[in-house]
Protein backbone atom coordinates (compact mmCIF):
# COMPACT_ATOMS: atom_id res chain seq x y z
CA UNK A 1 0.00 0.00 0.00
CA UNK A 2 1.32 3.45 -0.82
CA UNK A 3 2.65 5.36 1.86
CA UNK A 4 1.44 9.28 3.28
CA UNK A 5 4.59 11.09 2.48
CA UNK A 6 7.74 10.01 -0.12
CA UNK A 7 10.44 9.42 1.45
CA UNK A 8 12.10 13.04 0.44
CA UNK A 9 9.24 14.61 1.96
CA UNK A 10 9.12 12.45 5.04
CA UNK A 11 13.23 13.67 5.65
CA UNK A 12 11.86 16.81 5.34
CA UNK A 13 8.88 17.16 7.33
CA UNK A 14 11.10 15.20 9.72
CA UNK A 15 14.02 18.34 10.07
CA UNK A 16 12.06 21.06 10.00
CA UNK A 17 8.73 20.10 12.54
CA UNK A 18 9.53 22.57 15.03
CA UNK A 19 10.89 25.46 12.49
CA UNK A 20 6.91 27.13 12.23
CA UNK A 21 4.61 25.32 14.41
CA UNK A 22 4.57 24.64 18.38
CA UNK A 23 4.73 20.68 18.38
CA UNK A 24 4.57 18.00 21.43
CA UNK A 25 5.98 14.98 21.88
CA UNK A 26 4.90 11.85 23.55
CA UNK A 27 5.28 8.47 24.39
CA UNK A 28 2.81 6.36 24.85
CA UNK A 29 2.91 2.74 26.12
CA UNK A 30 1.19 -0.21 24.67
CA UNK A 31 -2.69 0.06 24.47
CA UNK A 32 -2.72 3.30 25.61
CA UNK A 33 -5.21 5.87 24.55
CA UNK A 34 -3.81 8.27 22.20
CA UNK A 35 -6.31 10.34 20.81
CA UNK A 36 -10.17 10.49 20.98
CA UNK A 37 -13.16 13.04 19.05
CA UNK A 38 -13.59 16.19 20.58
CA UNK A 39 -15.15 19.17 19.16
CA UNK A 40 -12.81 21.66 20.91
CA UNK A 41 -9.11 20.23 20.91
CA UNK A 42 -8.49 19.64 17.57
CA UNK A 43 -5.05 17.82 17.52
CA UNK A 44 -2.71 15.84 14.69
CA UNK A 45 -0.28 13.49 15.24
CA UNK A 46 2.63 12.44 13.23
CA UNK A 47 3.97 8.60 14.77
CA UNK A 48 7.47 8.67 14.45
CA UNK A 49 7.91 5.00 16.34
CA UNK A 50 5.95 2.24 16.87
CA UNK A 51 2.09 1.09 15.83
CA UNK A 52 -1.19 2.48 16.68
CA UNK A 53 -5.04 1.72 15.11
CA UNK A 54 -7.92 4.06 15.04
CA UNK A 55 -10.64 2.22 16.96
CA UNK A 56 -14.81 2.22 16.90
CA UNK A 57 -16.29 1.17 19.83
CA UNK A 58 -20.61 0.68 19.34
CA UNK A 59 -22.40 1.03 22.33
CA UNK A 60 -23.14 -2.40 22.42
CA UNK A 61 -19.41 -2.44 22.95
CA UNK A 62 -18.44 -3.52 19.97
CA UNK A 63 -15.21 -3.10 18.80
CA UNK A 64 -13.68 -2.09 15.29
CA UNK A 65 -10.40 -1.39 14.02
CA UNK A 66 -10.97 1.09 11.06
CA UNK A 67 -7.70 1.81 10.60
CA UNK A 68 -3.74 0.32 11.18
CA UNK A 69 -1.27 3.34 12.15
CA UNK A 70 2.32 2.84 11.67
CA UNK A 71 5.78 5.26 11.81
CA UNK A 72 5.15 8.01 9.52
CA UNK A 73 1.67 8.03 9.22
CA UNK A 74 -0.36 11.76 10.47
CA UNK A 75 -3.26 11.08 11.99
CA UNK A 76 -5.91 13.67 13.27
CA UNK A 77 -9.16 14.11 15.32
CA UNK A 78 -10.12 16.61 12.63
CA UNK A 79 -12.00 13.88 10.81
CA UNK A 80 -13.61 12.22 13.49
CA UNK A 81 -17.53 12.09 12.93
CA UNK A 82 -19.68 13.29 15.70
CA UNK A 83 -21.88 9.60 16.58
CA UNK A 84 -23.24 7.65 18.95
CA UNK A 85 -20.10 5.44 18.52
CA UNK A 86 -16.75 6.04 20.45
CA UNK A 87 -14.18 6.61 17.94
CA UNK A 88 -9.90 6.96 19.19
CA UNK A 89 -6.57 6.20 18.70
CA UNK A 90 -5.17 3.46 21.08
CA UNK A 91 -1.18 2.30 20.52
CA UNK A 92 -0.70 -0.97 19.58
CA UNK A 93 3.04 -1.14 21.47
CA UNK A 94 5.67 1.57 22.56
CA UNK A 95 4.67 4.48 20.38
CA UNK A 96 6.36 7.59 20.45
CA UNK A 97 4.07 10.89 18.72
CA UNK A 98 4.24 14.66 17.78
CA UNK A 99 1.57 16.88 18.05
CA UNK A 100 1.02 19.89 15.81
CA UNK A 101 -1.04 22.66 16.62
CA UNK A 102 -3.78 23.23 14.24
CA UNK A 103 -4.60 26.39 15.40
CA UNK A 104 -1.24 27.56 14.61
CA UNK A 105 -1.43 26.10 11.05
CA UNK A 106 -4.42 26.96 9.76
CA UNK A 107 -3.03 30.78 10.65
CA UNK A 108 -0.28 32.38 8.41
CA UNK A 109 2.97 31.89 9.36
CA UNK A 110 4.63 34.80 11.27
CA UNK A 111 8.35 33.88 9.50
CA UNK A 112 6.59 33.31 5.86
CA UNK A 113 8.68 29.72 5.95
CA UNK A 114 7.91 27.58 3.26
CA UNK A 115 8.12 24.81 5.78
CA UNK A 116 4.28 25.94 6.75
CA UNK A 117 3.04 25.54 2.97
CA UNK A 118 4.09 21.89 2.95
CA UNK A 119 2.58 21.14 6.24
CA UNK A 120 -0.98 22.54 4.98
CA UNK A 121 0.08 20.38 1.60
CA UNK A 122 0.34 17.53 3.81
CA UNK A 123 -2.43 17.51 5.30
CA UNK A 124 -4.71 17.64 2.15
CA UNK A 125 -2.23 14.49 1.49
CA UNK A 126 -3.56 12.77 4.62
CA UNK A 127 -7.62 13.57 3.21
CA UNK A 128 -6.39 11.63 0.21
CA UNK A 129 -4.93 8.95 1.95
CA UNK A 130 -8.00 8.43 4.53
CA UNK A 131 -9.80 8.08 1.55
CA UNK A 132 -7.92 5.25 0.22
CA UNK A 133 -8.42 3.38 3.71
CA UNK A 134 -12.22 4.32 3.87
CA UNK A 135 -12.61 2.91 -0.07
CA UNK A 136 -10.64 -0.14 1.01
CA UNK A 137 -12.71 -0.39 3.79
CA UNK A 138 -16.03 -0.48 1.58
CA UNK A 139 -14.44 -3.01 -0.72
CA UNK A 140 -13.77 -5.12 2.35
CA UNK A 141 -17.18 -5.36 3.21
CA UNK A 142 -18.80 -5.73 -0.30
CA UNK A 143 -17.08 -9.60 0.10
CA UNK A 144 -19.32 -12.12 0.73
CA UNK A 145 -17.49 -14.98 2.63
CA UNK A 146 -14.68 -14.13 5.12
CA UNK A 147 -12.53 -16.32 2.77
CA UNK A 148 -13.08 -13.36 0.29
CA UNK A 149 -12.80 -10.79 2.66
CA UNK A 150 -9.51 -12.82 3.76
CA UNK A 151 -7.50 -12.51 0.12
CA UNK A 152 -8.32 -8.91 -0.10
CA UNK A 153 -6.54 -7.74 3.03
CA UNK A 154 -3.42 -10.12 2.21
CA UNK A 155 -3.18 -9.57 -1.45
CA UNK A 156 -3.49 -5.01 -0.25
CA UNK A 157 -0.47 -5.98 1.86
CA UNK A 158 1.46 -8.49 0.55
CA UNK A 159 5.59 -7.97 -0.91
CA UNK A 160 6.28 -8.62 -3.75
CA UNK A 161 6.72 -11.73 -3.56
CA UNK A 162 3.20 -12.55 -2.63
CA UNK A 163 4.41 -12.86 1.46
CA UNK A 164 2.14 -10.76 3.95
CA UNK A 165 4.24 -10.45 7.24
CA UNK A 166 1.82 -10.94 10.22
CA UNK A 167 3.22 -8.06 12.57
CA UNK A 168 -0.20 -7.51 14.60
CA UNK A 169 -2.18 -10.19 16.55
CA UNK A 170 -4.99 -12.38 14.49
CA UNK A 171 -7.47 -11.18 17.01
CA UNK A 172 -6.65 -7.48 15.65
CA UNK A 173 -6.84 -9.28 12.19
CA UNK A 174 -9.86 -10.39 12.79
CA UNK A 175 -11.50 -7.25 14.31
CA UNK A 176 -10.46 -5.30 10.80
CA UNK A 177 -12.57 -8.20 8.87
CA UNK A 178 -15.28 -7.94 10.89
CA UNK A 179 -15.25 -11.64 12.09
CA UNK A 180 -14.16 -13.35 15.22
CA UNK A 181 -10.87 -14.76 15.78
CA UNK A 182 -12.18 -18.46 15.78
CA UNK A 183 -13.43 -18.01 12.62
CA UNK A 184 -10.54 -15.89 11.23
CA UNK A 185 -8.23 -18.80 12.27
CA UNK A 186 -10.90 -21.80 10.99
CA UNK A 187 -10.58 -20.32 7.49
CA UNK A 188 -6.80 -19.93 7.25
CA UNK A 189 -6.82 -23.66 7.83
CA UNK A 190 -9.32 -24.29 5.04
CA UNK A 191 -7.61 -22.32 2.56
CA UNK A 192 -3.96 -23.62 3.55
CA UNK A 193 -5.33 -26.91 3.06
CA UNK A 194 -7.33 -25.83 -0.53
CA UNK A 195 -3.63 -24.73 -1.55
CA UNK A 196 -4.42 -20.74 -1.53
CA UNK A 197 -2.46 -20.04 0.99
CA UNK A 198 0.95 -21.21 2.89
CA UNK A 199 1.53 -20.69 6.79
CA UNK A 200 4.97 -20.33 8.38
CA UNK A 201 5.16 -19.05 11.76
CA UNK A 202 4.81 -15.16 11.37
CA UNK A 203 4.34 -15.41 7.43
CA UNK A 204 1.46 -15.83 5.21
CA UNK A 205 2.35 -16.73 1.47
CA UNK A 206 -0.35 -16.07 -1.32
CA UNK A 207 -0.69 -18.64 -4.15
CA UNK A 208 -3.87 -17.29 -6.11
C-alpha cells in the first residue's frame, strides 16, 4: 500500500517540525489511549515509532479497528464524525508521537517559511490517503465470505513476492474483517489446506 509522504518529503517534514509550528511529543505505552473526538481540541499526530489503530467502539461495545497506524503516518481528530459510537486512537506497542497545533497552522505563518506551505500540503495528502483506507474499507465489506474478505486484506499488503508479514495479533486481524478470531483462524486452515495459501510461523504466502 502506498505510503502518506515520499520518502524526500518524510526527511523533510522530519528536520524542519519545530521550524513554524509549536509541536509535542509523547510516548505512549502499549494500548494506551492516544487520541479520541472532541469538538474543541483539535489535535494531529505524526507517529514517528511504533504502531497504533484508530478504533470504533458501538455502544453495544463492539469493537472495530478502522484503521492500522504505523511510523510516519499523520493522523488527526479533525475527521472524526460526531456519533453515537466512540471513535480513538489506542497504541498498539511503545509508540512515540508529535503533536502539531492546528490552530497555529491553519493561521499564516509569522516567519513566511515555506516549511508551513508543505505542512498545509500535507495535510490535504492525509484527506487523500484516509480516503484510500475508507474505499478499502467499503471493498472489504462488499465480500461475501470471510474467505473473500480474507484474500483482499493479504493480497493489499502483501511484498512482492506474494508474502504478507503478520506483525499484529490475528485477534486485531480479525477485528479489521469484521469476524471473530475463531473463525478468522478456521478459514486460514481451510484455505492452507485448498492450496491458496501457505503458513509459516509469522508469514502468510499467497498462491492465487
Amino acid at each position: 500500500m502506498a505510503k502518506t509522504l515520499d520518502e524526500t518529503r518524510l526527511l523533510q517534514f522530519k528536520k524542519n517540525l519545530s521550524s513554524c509550528v509549536n509541536v509535542k511529543s509523547k510516548v505512549f505505552y502499549n494500548k494506551e489511549l492516544i487520541l479520541s473526538y472532541s469538538p474543541i481540541k483539535k489535535k494531529i499526530g505524526f507517529i514517528t515509532k511504533g504502531k497504533a489503530n484508530i478504533v470504533k467502539t458501538d455502544k453495544e461495545g463492539n469493537t472495530t479497528i478502522m484503521r492500522d497506524l504505523k511510523e510516519n503516518d499523520i493522523f488527526s481528530n479533525l475527521f472524526f464524525q460526531e456519533t453515537e459510537d466512540e471513535i480513538y486512537i489506542i497504541s498498539n506497542e511503545e509508540t512515540e508521537v508529535i503533536f502539531i497545533d492546528y490552530y497555529n497552522i491553519i493561521k499564516n505563518c509569522n516567519q513566511n517559511c515555506p516549511f508551513h506551505n508543505i505542512i498545509v500540503l500535507t495535510l490535504f495528502d492525509l484527506l487523500i490517503e484516509d480516503n484510500k483506507q475508507q474505499n478499502e474499507k467499503i471493498e472489504l465489506l462488499s465480500k461475501r465470505t470471510v474467505e473473500d474478505k480474507i484474500l483482499f486484506f493479504l493480497k493489499q499488503r502483501m511484498n512482492k513476492n506474494n508474502i504478507f508479514k503478520v506483525t499484529t495479533s490475528y485477534k486485531a486481524i480479525a477485528e479489521y474483517l469484521f469476524v471473530d478470531r475463531a473463525n478468522l483462524m478456521r478459514e486460514l486452515k481451510k484455505m492452507e489446506e485448498k492450496g491458496l495459501i501457505e503458513r509459516y510461523e509469522k508469514t502468510i504466502k499467497i498462491n492465487s
